[in-house]
Structures are given as C-alpha cells and as structure tokens.
Protein backbone atom coordinates (compact mmCIF):
# COMPACT_ATOMS: atom_id res chain seq x y z
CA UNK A 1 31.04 2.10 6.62
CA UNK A 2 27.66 2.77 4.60
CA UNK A 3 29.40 2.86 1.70
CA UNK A 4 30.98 -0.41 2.15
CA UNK A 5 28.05 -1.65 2.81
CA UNK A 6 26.11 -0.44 -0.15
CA UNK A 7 29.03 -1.97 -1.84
CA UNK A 8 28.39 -5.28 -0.09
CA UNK A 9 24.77 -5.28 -0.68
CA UNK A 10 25.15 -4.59 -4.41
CA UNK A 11 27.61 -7.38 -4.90
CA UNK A 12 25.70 -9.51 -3.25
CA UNK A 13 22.15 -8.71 -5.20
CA UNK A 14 24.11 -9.09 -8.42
CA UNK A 15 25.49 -12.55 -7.56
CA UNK A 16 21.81 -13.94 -6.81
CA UNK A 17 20.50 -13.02 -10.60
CA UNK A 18 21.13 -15.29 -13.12
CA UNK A 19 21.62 -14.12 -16.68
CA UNK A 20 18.54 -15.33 -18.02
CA UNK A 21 16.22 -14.43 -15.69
CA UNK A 22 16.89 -10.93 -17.49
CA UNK A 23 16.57 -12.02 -20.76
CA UNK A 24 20.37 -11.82 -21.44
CA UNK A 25 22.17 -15.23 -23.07
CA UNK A 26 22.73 -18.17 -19.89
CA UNK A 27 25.33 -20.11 -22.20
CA UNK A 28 28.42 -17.62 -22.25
CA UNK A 29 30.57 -19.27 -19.28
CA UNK A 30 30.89 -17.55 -16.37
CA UNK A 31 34.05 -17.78 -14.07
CA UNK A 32 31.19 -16.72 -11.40
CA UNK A 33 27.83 -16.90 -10.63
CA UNK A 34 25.50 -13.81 -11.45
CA UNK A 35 25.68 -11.05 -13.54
CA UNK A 36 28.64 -9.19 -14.83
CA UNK A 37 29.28 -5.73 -13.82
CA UNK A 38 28.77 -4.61 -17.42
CA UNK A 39 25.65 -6.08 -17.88
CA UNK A 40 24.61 -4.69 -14.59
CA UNK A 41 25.89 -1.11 -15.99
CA UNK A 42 24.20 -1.36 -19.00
CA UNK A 43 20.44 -2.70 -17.53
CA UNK A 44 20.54 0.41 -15.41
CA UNK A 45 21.90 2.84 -18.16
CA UNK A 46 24.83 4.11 -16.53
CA UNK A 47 28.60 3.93 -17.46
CA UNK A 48 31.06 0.39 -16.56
CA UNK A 49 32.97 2.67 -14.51
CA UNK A 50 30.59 4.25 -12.58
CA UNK A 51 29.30 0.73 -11.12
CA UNK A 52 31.84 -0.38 -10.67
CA UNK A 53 33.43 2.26 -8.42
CA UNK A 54 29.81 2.41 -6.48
CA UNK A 55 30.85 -1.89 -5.87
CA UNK A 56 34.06 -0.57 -5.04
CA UNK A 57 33.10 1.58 -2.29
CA UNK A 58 35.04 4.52 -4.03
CA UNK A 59 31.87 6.37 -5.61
CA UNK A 60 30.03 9.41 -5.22
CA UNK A 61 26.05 9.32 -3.39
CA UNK A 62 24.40 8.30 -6.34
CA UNK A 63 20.83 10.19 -7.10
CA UNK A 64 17.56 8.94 -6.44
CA UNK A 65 16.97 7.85 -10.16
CA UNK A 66 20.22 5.73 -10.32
CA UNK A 67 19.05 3.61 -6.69
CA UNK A 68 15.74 3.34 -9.13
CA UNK A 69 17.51 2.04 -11.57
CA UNK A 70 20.00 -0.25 -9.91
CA UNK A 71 16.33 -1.76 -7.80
CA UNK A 72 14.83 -2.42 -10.83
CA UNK A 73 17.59 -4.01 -13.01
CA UNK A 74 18.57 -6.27 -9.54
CA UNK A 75 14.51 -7.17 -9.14
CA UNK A 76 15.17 -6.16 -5.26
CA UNK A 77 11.82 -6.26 -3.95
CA UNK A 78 10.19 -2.95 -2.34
CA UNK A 79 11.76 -3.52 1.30
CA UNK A 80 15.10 -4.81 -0.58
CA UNK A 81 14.36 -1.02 -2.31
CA UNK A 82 14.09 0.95 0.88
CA UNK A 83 17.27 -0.94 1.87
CA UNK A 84 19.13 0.21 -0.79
CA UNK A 85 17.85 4.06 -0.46
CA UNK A 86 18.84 3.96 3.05
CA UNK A 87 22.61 2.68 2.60
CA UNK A 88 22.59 5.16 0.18
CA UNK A 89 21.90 7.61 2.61
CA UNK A 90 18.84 9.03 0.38
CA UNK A 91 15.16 9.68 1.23
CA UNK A 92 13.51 6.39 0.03
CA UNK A 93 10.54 7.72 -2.49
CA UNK A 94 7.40 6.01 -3.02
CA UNK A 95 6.92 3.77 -6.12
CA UNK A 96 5.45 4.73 -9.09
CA UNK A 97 1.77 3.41 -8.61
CA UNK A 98 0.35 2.35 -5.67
CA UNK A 99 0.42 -1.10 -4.08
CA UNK A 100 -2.87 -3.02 -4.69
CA UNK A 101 -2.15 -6.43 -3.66
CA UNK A 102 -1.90 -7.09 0.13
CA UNK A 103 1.05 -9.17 1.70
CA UNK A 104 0.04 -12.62 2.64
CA UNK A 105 1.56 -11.85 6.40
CA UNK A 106 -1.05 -9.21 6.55
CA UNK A 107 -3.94 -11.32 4.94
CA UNK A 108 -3.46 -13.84 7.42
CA UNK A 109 -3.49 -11.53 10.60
CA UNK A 110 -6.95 -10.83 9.45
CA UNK A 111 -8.33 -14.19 10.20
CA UNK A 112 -6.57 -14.44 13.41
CA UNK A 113 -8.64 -11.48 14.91
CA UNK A 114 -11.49 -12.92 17.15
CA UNK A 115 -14.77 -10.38 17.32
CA UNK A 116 -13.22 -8.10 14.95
CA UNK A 117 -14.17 -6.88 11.56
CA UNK A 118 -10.87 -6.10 9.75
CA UNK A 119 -10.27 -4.42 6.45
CA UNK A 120 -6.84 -3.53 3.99
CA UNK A 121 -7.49 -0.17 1.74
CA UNK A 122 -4.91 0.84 -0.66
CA UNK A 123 -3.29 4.56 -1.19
CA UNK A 124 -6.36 5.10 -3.21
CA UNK A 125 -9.19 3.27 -0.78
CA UNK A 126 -9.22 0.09 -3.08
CA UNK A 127 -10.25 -2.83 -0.41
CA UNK A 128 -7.34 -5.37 -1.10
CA UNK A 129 -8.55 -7.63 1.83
CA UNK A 130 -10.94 -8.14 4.37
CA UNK A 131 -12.32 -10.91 6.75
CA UNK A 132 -15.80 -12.66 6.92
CA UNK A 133 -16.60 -10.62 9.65
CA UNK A 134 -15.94 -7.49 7.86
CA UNK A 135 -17.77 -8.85 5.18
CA UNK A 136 -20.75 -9.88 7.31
CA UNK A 137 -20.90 -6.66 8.69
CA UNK A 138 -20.44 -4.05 5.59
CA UNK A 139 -22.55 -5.81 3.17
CA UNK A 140 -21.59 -9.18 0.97
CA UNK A 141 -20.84 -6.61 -2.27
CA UNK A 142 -17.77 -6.33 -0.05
CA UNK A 143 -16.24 -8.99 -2.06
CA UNK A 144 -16.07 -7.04 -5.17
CA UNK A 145 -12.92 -7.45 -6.58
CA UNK A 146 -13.40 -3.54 -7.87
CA UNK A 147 -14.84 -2.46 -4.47
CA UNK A 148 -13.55 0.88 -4.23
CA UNK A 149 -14.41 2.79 -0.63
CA UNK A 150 -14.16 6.29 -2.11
CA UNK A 151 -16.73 5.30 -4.52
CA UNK A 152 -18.94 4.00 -2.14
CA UNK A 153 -19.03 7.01 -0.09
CA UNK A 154 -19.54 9.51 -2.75
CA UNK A 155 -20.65 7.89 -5.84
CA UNK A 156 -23.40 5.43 -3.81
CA UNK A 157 -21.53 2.39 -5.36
CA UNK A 158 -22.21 -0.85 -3.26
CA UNK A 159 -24.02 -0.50 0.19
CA UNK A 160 -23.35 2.36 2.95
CA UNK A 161 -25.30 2.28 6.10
CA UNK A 162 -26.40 5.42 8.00
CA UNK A 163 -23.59 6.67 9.85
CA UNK A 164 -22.55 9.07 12.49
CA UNK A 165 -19.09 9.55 10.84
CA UNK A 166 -20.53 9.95 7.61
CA UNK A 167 -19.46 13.60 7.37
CA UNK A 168 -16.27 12.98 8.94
CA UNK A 169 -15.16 10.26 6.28
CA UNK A 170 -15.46 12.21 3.36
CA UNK A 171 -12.93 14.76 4.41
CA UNK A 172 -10.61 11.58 5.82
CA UNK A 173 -11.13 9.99 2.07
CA UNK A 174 -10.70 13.23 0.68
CA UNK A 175 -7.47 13.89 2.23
CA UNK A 176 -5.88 10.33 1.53
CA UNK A 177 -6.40 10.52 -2.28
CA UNK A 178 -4.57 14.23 -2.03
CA UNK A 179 -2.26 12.86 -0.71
CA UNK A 180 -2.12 9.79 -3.08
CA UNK A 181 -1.99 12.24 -5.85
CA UNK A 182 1.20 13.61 -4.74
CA UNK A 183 2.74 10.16 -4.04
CA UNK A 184 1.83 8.96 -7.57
CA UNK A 185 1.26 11.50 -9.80
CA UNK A 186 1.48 8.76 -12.66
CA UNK A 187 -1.08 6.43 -11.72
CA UNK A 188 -3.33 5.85 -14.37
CA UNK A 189 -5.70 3.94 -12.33
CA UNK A 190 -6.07 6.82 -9.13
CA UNK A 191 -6.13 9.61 -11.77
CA UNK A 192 -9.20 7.75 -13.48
CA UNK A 193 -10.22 7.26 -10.00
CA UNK A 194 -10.15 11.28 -9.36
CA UNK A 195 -12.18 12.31 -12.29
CA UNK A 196 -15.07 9.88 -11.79
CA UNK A 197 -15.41 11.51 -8.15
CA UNK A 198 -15.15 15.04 -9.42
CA UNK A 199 -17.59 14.13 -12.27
CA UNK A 200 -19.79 12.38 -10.31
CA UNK A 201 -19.78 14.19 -6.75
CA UNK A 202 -20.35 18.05 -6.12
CA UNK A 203 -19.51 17.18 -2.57
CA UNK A 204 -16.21 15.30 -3.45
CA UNK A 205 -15.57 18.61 -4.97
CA UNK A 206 -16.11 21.03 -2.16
CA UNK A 207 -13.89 18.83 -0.07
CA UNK A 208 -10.97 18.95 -2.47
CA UNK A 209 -10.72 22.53 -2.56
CA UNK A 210 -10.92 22.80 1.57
CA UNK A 211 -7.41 20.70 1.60
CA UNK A 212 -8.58 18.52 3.88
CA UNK A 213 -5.53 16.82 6.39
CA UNK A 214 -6.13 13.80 8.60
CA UNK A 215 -3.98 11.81 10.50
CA UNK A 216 -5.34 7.89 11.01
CA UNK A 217 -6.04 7.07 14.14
CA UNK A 218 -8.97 5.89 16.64
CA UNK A 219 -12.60 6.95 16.63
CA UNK A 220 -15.92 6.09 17.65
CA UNK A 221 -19.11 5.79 15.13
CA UNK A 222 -22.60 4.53 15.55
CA UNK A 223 -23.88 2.52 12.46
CA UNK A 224 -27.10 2.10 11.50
CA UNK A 225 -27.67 -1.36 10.49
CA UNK A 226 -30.85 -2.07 8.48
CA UNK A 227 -31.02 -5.50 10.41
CA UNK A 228 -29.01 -5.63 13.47
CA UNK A 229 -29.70 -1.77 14.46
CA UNK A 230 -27.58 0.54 15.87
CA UNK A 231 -24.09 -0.46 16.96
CA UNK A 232 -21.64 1.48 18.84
CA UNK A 233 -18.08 0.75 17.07
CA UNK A 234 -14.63 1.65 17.26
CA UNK A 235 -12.12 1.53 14.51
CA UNK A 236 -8.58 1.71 15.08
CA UNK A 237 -6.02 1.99 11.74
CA UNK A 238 -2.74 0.43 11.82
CA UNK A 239 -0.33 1.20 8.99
CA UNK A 240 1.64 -1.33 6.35
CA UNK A 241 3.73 2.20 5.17
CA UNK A 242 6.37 0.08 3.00
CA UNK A 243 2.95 -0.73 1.19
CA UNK A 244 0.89 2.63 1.70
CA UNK A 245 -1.68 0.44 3.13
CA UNK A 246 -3.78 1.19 6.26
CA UNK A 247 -5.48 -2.07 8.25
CA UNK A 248 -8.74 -0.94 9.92
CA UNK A 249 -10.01 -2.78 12.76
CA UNK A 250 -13.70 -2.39 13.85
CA UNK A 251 -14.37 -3.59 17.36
CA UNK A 252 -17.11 -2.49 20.36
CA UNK A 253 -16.55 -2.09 24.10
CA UNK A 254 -16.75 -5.34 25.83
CA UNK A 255 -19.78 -5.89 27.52
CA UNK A 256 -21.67 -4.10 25.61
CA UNK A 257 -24.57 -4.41 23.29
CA UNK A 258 -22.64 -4.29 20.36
CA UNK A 259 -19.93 -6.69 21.30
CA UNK A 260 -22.25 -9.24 21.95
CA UNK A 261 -23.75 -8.76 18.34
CA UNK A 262 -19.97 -8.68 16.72
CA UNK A 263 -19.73 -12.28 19.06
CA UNK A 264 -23.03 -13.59 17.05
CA UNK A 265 -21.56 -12.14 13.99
CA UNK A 266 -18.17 -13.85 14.41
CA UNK A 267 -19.41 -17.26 15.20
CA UNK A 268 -22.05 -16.95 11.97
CA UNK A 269 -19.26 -15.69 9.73
C-alpha cells in the first residue's frame, strides 16, 4: 500500500509542473499535462528506468538522497517533503540551512494573542517575528531585521534587561545552536554565527564545552525593567518543528501586578 501510494503521489506531483517552470522547452506537444518521466529522471540524476519503476510501484526503498532529489526537481514544498520521506518509509532529515522566514499562519497567531508578548526564533535564535507587545516590552531594536538573540545575550548586541534567568539562558542558547550545528552542518550563515560568539564571548565558550541539553518548556523569570520595574513573567515555547522554529509566549499570573502592566502595555502597543 505505501508503495502505491508513493507511486500515486509522485505521479501526481509530476502532472502539476509544467515544463517551463523548470526551464525545459513548453512548445514540444505533450499528449499530457506535466513533465515526462525522462525529464523527471534526468532533473533528479537518476536512470529512466529507475523512475519509472518507483511510479510503477515495482521499485526498491529509494535512499535519502534520491527523496532529496525527487523534492527538489518536483518543487514539493517542505511539508510536501516530509510527505514524501514518510511514504517512503525513511527518517525525514532536516534541510540544508535553517528556516528563517516564518509562515504567515504563525505570524498571524501572534496578533491574535491578547496580554501576551509573543516571539518566533529560528534554529539559530534569529527573531523571524514578533508582536507589538513583544516589541514594547524587549526594547524597539527588536525590529532589527538582523536581531539575533544569541548575540544579544553574549555579545551585548541590542538591549537585555537584568534578569533572573540570565544564567539559565545562556546554557538554553548554548544548547540550541549545538544542536543547530548538527542539523546544518552547511549553513554558512550559523557557522559565521558560531565564530563571532566564540570570538567574542569567553563565556559562550565555557558553555560549549559543558554540552549543555535543554528541553523547551515553561519557566518563570523576573525582569528588571529600567521603566516599568520588576515583572514576574512566564514564558511558555510552543514548537513549528517542520520549520525548526520555537514560538515563545511571555505572559504573568492574572491578577497580578504584572498582568495588569502587560494589560497597559497591550492597549499602548
């Protein structure tokens, strides 16, 4: 049944492309819409037979860099890729570099949560999005196109406020980027990323070496504001994993003191 499936589903991807969206000639008729089989074959660098015994349901598993090749010559889309991987009955890898553009679903979530100050890091703690709230909140530099929260913490780039999970974050940053590094070992932007913390941070350093691991999940911090004072926060991390993204929502206990600031906040922002 998976087979015929993956069979399906590549029929079906190839019939959706047309020839020049590829760059190959559009005016050779076509007794059917799509690509051919051979053109298919040779886009992905693999033999006419092969495909089409894989479209045939009569092929072997194929390998992790043929479903690589077959997502990128069909332009499936990264859940169209994880698809694919999992008809296939293979491990679905991560891409090459990480994601740093945030899905518009996700963007739009952010401005539908009332009294809370919502943020979207990357693999590699770029901030892809964030709300006014969360921009109120962490400082207007926020909007940075470049703002980078690894930097901030240990290269002093942008504005951090005095907190009581100061500590605690570095080894959680720490142990994101390792694992970052293993996910894209050829990212040219997170391995530039590495070497201006190790140049630039002895602490960055230390941590590295102590393998830090960390789970996301819910804690509890008290930030030192330089002009609303001390608030009592929570922040909660929900995961976009097709995108290696992590959502982190900062809220305060209702009813208290710093709930009633986030309300100001809200209503200003």
């Amino acid at each position: 049944m998976a087979r015929q499936e993956l069979a399906r589903f590549l029929r079906d991807r190839r019939a959706g492309l047309r020839p020049h969206e590829l760059g190959l000639p559009a005016d050779t008729p076509r007794r059917t819409p799509g690509l051919r089989r051979e053109e298919v074959a040779e886009l992905a660098h693999m033999s006419v037979d092969y495909y089409i015994r894989l479209e045939q349901a009569r092929g072997p598993r194929p390998s992790p860099a043929i479903l690589d090749a077959l997502a990128e010559t069909l332009r499936l889309t990264p859940p169209e890729r994880s698809h694919l991987f999992r008809l296939a009955g293979s491990t679905v890898p991560p891409g090459s570099q990480a994601v740093r553009r945030v899905r518009p679903h996700v963007a739009r979530m952010l401005e539908r949560l009332p009294e809370t100050a919502a943020i979207v890091t990357d693999a590699a703690y770029g901030l892809v999005a964030f709300n006014p709230l969360a921009r109120v909140l962490l400082g207007d530099d926020l909007g940075r196109r470049t703002t980078n929260l690894a930097r901030r913490r240990f290269l002093g780039e942008g504005r951090m406020y005095e907190s009581s999970s100061a500590e605690q974050f570095g080894h959680i940053v720490v142990a994101r980027l390792r694992r970052a590094a293993v996910r894209y070992p050829h990212d040219a932007q997170l391995a530039a990323l590495l070497g201006e913390l190790r140049a630039g941070s002895e602490e960055f350093r230390q941590i590295w070496e102590t393998h830090p691991v960390h789970a996301p999940g819910h804690r509890t911090k008290t930030l030192d504001h330089p002009v609303l004072g001390r608030l009592r926060l929570n922040c909660d991390v929900l995961l976009v994993p097709e995108d290696d993204h992590e959502v982190v929502l900062i809220t305060a206990d209702p009813g208290s003191p710093s709930a009633r600031t986030l309300r100001e906040l809200a209503a200003r922002a």
